[in-house]
Protein backbone atom coordinates (compact mmCIF):
# COMPACT_ATOMS: atom_id res chain seq x y z
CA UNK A 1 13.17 40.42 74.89
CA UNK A 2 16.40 39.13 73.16
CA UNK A 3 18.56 36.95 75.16
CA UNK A 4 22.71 37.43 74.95
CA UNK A 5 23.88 34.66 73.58
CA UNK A 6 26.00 33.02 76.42
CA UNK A 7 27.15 29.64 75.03
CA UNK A 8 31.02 30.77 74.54
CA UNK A 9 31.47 31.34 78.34
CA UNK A 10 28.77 28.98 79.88
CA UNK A 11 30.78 26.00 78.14
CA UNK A 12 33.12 25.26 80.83
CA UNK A 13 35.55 22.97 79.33
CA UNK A 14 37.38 20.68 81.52
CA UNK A 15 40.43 22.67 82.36
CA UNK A 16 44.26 21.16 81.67
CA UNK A 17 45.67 19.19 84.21
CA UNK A 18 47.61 21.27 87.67
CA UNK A 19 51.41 21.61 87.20
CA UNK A 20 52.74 18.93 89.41
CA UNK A 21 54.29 20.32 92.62
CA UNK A 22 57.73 19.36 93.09
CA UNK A 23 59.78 20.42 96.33
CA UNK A 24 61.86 23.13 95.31
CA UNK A 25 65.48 21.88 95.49
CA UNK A 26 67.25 24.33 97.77
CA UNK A 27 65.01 23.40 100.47
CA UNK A 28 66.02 22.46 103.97
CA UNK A 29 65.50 18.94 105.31
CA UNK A 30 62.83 19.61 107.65
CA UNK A 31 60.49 21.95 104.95
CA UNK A 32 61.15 19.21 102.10
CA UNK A 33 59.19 16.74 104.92
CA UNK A 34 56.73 18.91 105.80
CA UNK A 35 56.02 20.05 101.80
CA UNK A 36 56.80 16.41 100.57
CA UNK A 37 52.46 16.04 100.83
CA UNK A 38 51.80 18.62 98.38
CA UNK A 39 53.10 16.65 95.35
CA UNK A 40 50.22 14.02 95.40
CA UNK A 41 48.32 16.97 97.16
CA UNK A 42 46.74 20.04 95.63
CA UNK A 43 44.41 22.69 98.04
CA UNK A 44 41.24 22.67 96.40
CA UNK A 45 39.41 24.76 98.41
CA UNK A 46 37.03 27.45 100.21
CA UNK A 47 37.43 30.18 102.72
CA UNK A 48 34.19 29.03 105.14
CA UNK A 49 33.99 25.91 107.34
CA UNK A 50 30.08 25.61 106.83
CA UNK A 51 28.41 22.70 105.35
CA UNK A 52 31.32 20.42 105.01
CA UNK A 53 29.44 17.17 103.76
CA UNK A 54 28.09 19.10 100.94
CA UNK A 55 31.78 20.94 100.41
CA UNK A 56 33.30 17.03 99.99
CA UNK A 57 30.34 16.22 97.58
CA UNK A 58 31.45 19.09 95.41
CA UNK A 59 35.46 18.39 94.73
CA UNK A 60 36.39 20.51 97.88
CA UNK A 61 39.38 18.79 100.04
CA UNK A 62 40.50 21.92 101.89
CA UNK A 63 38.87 25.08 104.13
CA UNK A 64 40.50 27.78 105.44
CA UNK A 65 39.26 29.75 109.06
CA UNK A 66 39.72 33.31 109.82
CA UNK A 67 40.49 32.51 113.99
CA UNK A 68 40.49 29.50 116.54
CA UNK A 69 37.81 30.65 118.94
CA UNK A 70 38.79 28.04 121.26
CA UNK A 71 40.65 24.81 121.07
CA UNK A 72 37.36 22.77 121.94
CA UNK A 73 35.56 24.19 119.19
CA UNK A 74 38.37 24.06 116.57
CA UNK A 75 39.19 20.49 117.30
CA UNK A 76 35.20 19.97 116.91
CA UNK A 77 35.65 21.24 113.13
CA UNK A 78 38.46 19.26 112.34
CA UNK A 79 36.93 16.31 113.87
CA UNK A 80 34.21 17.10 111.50
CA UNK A 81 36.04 17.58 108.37
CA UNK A 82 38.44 14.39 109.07
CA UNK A 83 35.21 12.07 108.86
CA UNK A 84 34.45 13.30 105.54
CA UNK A 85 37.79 14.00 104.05
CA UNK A 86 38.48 17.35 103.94
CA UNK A 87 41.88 19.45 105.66
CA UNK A 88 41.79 22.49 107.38
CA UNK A 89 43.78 25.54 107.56
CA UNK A 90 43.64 26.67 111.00
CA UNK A 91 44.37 30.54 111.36
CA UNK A 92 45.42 32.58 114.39
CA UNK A 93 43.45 36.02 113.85
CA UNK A 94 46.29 38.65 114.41
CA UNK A 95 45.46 42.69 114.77
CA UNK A 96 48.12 45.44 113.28
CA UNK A 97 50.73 46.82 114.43
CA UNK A 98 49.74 50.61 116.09
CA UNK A 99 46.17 51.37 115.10
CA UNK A 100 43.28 49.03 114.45
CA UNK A 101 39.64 49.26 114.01
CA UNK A 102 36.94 47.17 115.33
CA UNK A 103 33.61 46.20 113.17
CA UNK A 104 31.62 48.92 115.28
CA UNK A 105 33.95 51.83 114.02
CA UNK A 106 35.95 52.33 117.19
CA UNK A 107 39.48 52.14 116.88
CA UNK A 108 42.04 50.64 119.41
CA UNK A 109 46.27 50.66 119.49
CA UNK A 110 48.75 47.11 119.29
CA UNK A 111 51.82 46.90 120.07
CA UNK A 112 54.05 43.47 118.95
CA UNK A 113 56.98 44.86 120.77
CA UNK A 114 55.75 44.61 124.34
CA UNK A 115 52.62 42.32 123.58
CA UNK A 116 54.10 39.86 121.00
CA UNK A 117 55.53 37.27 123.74
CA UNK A 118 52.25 37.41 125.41
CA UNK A 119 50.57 36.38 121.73
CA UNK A 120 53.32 33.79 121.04
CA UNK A 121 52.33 31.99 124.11
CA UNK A 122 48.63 31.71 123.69
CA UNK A 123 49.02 30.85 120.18
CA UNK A 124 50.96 27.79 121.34
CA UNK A 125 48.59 26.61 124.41
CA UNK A 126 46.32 26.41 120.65
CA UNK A 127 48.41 24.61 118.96
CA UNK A 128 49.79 22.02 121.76
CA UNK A 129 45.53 21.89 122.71
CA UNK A 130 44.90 20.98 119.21
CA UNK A 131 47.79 18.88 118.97
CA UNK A 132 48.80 16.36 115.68
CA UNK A 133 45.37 16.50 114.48
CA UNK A 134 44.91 14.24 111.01
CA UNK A 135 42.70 17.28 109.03
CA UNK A 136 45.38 19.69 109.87
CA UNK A 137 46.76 21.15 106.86
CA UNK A 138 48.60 24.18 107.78
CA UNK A 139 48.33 27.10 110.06
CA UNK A 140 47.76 30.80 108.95
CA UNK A 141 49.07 33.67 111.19
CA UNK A 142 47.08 36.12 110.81
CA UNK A 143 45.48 37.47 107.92
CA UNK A 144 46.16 40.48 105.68
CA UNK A 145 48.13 41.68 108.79
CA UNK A 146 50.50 45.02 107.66
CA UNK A 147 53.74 43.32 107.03
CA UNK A 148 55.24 45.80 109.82
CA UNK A 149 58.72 44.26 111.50
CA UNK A 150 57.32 44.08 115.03
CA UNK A 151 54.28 41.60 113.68
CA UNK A 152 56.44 39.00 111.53
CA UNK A 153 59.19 39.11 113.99
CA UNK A 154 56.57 37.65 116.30
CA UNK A 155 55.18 35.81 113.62
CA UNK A 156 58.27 34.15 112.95
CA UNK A 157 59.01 33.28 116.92
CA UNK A 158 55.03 31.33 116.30
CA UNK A 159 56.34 29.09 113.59
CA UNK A 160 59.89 28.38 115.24
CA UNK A 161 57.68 27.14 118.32
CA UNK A 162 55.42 25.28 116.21
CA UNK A 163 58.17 23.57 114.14
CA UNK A 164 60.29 22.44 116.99
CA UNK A 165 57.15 21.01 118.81
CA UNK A 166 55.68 19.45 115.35
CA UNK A 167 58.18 19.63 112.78
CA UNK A 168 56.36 18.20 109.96
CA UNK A 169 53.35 20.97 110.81
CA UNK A 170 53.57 23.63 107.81
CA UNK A 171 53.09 27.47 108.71
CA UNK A 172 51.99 30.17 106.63
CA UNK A 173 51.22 33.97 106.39
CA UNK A 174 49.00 36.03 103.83
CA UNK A 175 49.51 38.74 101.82
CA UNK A 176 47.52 41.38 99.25
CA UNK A 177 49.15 40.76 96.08
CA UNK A 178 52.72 40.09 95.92
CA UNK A 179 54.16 43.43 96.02
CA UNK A 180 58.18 43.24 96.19
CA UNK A 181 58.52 45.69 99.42
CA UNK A 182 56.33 43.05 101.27
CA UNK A 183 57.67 39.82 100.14
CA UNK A 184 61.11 41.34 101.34
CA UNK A 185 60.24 41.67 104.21
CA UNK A 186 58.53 38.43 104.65
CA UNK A 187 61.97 36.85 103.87
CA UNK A 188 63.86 39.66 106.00
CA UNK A 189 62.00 39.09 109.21
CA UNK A 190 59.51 36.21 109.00
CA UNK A 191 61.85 33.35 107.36
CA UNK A 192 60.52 30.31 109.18
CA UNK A 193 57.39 30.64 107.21
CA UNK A 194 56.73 27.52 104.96
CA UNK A 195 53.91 28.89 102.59
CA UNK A 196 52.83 31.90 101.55
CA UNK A 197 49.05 32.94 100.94
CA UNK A 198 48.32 35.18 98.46
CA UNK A 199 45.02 37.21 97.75
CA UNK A 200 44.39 38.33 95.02
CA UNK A 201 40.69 39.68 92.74
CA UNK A 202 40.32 39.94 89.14
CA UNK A 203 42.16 37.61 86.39
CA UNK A 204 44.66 40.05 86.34
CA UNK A 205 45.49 40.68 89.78
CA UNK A 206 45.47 36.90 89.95
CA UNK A 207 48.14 36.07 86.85
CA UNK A 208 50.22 39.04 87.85
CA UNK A 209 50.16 37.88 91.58
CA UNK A 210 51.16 34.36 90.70
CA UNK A 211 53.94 35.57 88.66
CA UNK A 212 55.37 38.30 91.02
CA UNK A 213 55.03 35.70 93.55
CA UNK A 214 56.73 32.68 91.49
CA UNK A 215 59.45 35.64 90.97
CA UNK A 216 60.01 37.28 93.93
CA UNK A 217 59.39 34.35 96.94
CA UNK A 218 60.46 31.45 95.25
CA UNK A 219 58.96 29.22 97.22
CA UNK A 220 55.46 26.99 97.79
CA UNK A 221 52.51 29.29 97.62
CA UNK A 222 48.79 29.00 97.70
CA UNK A 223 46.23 31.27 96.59
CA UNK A 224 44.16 32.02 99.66
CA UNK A 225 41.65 34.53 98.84
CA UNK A 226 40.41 35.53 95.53
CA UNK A 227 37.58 35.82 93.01
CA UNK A 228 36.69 38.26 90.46
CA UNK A 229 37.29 41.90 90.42
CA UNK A 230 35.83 43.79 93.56
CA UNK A 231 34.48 47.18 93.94
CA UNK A 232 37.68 49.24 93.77
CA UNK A 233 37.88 48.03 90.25
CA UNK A 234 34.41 48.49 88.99
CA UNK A 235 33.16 51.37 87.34
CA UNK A 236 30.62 53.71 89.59
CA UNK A 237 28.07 56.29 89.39
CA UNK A 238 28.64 60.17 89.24
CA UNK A 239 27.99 60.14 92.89
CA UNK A 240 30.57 57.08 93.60
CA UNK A 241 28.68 54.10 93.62
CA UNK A 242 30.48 51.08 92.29
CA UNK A 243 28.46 49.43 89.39
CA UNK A 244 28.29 45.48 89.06
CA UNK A 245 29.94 43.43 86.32
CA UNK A 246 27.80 40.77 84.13
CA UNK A 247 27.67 37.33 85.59
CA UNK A 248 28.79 35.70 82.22
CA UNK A 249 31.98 38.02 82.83
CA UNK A 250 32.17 36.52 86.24
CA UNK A 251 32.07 33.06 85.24
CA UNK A 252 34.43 33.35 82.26
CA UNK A 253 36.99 35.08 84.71
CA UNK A 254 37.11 32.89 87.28
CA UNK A 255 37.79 29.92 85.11
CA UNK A 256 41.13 31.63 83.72
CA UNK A 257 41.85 32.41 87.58
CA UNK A 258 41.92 28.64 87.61
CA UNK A 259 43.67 28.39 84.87
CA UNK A 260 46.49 30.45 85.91
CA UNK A 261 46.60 28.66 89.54
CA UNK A 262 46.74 25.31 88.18
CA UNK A 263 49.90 26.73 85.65
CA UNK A 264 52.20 27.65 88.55
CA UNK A 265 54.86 25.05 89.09
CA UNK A 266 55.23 26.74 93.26
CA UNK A 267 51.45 27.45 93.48
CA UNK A 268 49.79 24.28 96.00
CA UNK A 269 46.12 25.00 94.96
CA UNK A 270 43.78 27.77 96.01
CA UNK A 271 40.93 28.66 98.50
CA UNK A 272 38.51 30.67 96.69
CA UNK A 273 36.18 33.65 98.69
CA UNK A 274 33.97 32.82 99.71
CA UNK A 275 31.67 29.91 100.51
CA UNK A 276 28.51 31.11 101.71
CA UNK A 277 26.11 34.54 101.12
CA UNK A 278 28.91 37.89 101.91
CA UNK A 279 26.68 40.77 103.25
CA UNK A 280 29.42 43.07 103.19
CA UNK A 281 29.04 45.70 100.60
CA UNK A 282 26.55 43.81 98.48
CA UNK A 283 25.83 39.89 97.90
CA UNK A 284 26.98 39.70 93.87
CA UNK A 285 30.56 40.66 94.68
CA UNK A 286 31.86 37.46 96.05
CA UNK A 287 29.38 35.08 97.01
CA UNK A 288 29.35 31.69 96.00
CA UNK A 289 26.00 30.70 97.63
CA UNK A 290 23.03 33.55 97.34
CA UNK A 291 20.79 33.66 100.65
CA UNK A 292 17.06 33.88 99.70
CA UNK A 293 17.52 37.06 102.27
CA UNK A 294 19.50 39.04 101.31
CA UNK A 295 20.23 40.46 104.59
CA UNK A 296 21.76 36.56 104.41
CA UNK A 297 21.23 34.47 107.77
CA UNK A 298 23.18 34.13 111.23
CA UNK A 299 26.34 31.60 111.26
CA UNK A 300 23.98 29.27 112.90
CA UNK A 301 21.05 28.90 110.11
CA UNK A 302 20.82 25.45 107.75
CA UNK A 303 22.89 25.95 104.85
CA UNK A 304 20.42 23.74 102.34
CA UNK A 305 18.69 26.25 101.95
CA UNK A 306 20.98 28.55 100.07
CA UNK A 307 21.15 28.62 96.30
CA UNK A 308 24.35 27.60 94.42
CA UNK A 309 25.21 30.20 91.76
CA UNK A 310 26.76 30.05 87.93
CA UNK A 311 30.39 31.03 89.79
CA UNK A 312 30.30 28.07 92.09
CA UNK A 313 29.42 25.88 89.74
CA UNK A 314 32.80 27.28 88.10
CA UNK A 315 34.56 25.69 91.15
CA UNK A 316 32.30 22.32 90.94
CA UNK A 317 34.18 21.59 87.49
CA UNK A 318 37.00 22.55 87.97
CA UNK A 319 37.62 20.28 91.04
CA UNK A 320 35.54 17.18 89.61
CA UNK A 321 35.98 17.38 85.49
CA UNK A 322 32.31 17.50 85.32
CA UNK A 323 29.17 20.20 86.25
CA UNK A 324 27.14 19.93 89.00
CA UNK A 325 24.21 16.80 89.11
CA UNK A 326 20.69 17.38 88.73
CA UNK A 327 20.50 20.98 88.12
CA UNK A 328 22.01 24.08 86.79
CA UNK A 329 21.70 27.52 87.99
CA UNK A 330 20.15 30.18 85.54
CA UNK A 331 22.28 33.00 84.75
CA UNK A 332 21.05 36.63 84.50
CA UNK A 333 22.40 38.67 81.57
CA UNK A 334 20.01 41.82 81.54
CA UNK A 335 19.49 44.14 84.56
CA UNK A 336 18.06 47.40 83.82
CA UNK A 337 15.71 50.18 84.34
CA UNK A 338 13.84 51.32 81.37
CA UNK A 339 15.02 55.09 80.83
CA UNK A 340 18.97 53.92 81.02
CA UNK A 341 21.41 55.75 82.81
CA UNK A 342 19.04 58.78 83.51
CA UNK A 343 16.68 56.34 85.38
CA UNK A 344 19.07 56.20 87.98
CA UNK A 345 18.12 59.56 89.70
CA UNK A 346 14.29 59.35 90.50
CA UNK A 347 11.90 60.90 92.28
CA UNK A 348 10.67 60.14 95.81
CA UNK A 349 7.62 57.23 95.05
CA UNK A 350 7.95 56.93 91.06
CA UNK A 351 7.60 54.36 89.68
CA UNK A 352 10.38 53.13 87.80
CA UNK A 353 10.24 50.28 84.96
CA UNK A 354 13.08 47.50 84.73
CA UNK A 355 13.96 45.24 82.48
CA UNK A 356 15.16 41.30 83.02
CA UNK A 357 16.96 38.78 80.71
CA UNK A 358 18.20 35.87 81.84
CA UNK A 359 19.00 32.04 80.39
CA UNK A 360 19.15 28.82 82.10
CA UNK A 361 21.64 25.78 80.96
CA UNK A 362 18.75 23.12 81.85
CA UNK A 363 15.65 25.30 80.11
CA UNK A 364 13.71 25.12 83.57
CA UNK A 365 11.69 28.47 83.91
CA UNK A 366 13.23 31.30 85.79
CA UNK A 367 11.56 33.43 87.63
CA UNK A 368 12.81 37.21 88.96
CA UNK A 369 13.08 38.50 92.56
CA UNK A 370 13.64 41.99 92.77
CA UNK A 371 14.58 43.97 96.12
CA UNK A 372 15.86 47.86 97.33
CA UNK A 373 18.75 47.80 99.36
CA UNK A 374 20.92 51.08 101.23
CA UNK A 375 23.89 51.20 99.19
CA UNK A 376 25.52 54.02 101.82
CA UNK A 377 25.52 50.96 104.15
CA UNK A 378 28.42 48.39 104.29
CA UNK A 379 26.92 45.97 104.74
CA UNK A 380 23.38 44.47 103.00
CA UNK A 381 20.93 46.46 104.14
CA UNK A 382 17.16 45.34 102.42
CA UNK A 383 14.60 48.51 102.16
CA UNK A 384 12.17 47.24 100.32
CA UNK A 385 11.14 43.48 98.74
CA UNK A 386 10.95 41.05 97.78
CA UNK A 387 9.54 42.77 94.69
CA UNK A 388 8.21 41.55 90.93
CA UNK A 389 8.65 38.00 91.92
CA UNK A 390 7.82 37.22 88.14
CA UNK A 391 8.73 35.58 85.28
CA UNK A 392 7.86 38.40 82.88
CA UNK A 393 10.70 40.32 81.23
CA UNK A 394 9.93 43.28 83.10
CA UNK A 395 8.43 44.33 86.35
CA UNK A 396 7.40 48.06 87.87
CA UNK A 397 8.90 48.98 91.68
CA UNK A 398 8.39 52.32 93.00
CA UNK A 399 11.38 54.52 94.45
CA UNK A 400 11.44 55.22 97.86
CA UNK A 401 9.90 57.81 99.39
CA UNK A 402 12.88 59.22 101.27
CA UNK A 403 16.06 60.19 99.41
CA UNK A 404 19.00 58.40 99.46
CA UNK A 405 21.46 56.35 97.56
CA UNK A 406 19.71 52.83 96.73
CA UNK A 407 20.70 49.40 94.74
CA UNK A 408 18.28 47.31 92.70
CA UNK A 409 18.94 44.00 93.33
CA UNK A 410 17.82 41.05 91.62
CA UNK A 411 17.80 37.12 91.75
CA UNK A 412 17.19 35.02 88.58
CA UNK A 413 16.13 31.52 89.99
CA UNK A 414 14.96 28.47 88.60
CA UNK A 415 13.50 27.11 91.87
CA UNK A 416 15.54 24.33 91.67
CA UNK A 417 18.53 25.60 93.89
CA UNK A 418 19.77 27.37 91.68
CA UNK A 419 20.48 31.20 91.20
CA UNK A 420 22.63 34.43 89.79
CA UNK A 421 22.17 38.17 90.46
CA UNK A 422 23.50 41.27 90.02
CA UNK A 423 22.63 45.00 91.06
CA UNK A 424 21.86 48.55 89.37
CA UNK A 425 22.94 51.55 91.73
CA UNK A 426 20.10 54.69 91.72
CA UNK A 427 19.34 57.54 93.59
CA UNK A 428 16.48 59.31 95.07
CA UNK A 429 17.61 63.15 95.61
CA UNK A 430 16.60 65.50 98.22
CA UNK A 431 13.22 67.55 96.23
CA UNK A 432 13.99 70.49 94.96
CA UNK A 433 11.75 73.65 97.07
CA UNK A 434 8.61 73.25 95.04
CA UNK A 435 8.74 69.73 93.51
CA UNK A 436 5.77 67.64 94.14
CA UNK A 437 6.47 64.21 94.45
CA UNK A 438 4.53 61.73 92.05
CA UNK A 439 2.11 59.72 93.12
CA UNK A 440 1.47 56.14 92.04
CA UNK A 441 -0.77 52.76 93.15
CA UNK A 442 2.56 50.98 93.26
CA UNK A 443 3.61 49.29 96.02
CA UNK A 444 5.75 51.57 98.35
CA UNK A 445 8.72 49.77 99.45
């Protein structure tokens, strides 16, 4: 089968040299101190906290948390990171103002106005707990919290505490990219923030999120979430299903998302999502590391085993000027079923043909993983595999027997640590009165 040619984007030049950070000149005494670190200091970084000694072999001096479970604990990570080099930022999780909803679907009410003191206080027994600590890099209140008045009127009473205990701490807030409505009020009701995060996905939403930001806020800025484009910006099926984007695409648009960070004059460095195997929605979307489950593993599980993908290794060279040593991962650049788009609607139990194309940097032999996941779920959800663990260019899996919406989803991996995938959304429709299904020696999943 004919390969796409892939040597324009796999050629990851060394990128030009970040802008140099400067301390803007209008700033006040006390946030030219506490900034005065970023101009010999740029956030090169993850959002995860796993695995640090292998995050310092790879360029990474920065992770950012989502919450501070308890002081003991979070003073155990930075203890961990300080002995091999890397800062953290520590974040407060933070609900919304008014309604919420938990991870199980249920959906509870906050209110900043009568509880905000309350959250002020706690947040500081944290901080005082955790004290001066040396891998400290900033804090983060909260995270993709609605910019509502009540919320950064309360988060601006947390940084005023946390200055005038530790002046030279920095404090920061996120946002979902840089709209003007939000930034105002970030500067309306929140101005004791030092830094703002922005998150951003997709090289556009990236540059135009840098720019709005450079525009609009003025000020330091890092980029704390982002990656390639996500679901809401993907193509789908005619039942809604969001399609996947190449993985050569993937690599050649996070390198200009670096490119753009390391252009911005205000911008202190980034912390890319996400470090580790995501098992919301679908693996291919945002992981850095692929899971050889792809129902991925609990918090708790070894992280050597995971396999370092084409889009990490994107991150490798950008932080150290060179690829990754010993091995590079393959990256697949054909998933399909034979049939083309009207393959995608089959029949309870047929047997459906698909094809795989894939190229590795080093030449090692790649072989092809195939499994069936529940695309109605959110998150990762295997029904059927591992399948066609081959190294043939094409492989036969049969459908499902019961209908539903389904994604094909394969690994190309060079058993060497090293792996890409992507997915193909199908369907299995409720029979039609009088259809017989087909039958078939296949494997059912």
């Amino acid at each position: 089968m004919k390969l796409i040619p892939l040597l324009g984007l796999l050629c990851l030049a060394v990128s030009s040299p970040a802008q140099i950070f400067t301390v803007p000149k209008d700033s006040t005494e006390p946030e030219r101190k506490r900034l005065a670190r970023f101009e010999s200091f740029q956030i090169r970084g993850v959002c995860g906290d796993r695995d640090l000694e292998r995050l310092a072999s790879l360029g990474v001096n920065t992770v950012r948390g989502y919450s501070i479970p308890s002081v003991k604990e979070t003073c155990a990570k930075l203890d961990a990171a300080h002995r091999v080099g890397i800062k953290m930022v520590v974040s407060e999780w933070m609900p919304h103002q008014g309604k919420n909803k938990g991870r199980d679907g249920s959906s509870w009410d906050f209110d900043y106005n009568t509880r905000g003191e309350s959250m002020v206080e706690s947040l500081i027994a944290k901080v005082e707990g955790i004290g001066d600590h040396p891998a400290l890099l900033m804090w983060g209140l909260g995270n993709e919290v609605h910019l509502d008045e009540p919320y950064l009127r309360v988060v601006n009473r947390m940084s005023e505490e946390i200055h005038r205990r530790f002046p030279h701490h920095l404090t920061s807030l996120t946002v979902v990219n840089a709209k003007e409505p939000a930034i105002a009020a970030i500067k309306a009701f929140a101005p004791d923030i030092d830094v703002l995060g922005v998150q951003s996905y997709s090289r556009g939403a990236v540059r135009g999120a840098i720019k709005k930001t450079e525009l609009l806020w003025g000020k330091p800025f890092y980029m704390s979430e982002f990656n390639t484009n996500g679901p809401w910006n993907f193509g789908a099926t005619a039942w809604g299903v969001p399609l996947d984007e190449p993985v050569a695409k993937k690599v050649s648009d996070l390198k200009d998302c670096y490119a753009a960070i390391d252009a911005s004059p205000l911008c202190l460095g980034s912390t890319i999502f996400l470090w580790g195997h995501a098992t919301t929605y679908r693996p291919t979307y945002f992981s850095l590391l692929l899971d050889p489950d792809p129902n991925g593993r609990p918090k708790s599980s070894a992280y050597d085993h995971l396999l370092l993908t084409p889009q990490a290794e994107v991150m490798i060279e950008h932080f150290t000027g060179s690829p990754p040593k010993g091995n590079r991962a393959p990256v697949l650049t054909n998933l399909a079923f034979d049939g083309g788009e009207k393959a995608r609607l089959a029949q309870p139990g047929e047997v459906l043909t698909i094809r795989f194309a894939a190229e590795d940097p080093d030449g090692d032999p790649i072989e092809f993983v195939t499994w069936i996941l529940d695309s109605s779920a959110r998150k990762t959800t295997r029904v059927g595999g591992p399948f066609a663990q081959t190294s043939a260019a094409h492989a036969e899996i049969a459908a499902p027997a019961t209908p539903g919406e389904y994604l094909l989803m394969t690994y190309a991996h060079d058993r060497r640590g090293g792996a890409s995938a992507s997915t193909v959304p199908f369907k299995v429709p409720v029979p039609v009165t009088g259809d017989v299904a087909p039958t078939s020696s296949a494997a059912q999943p």
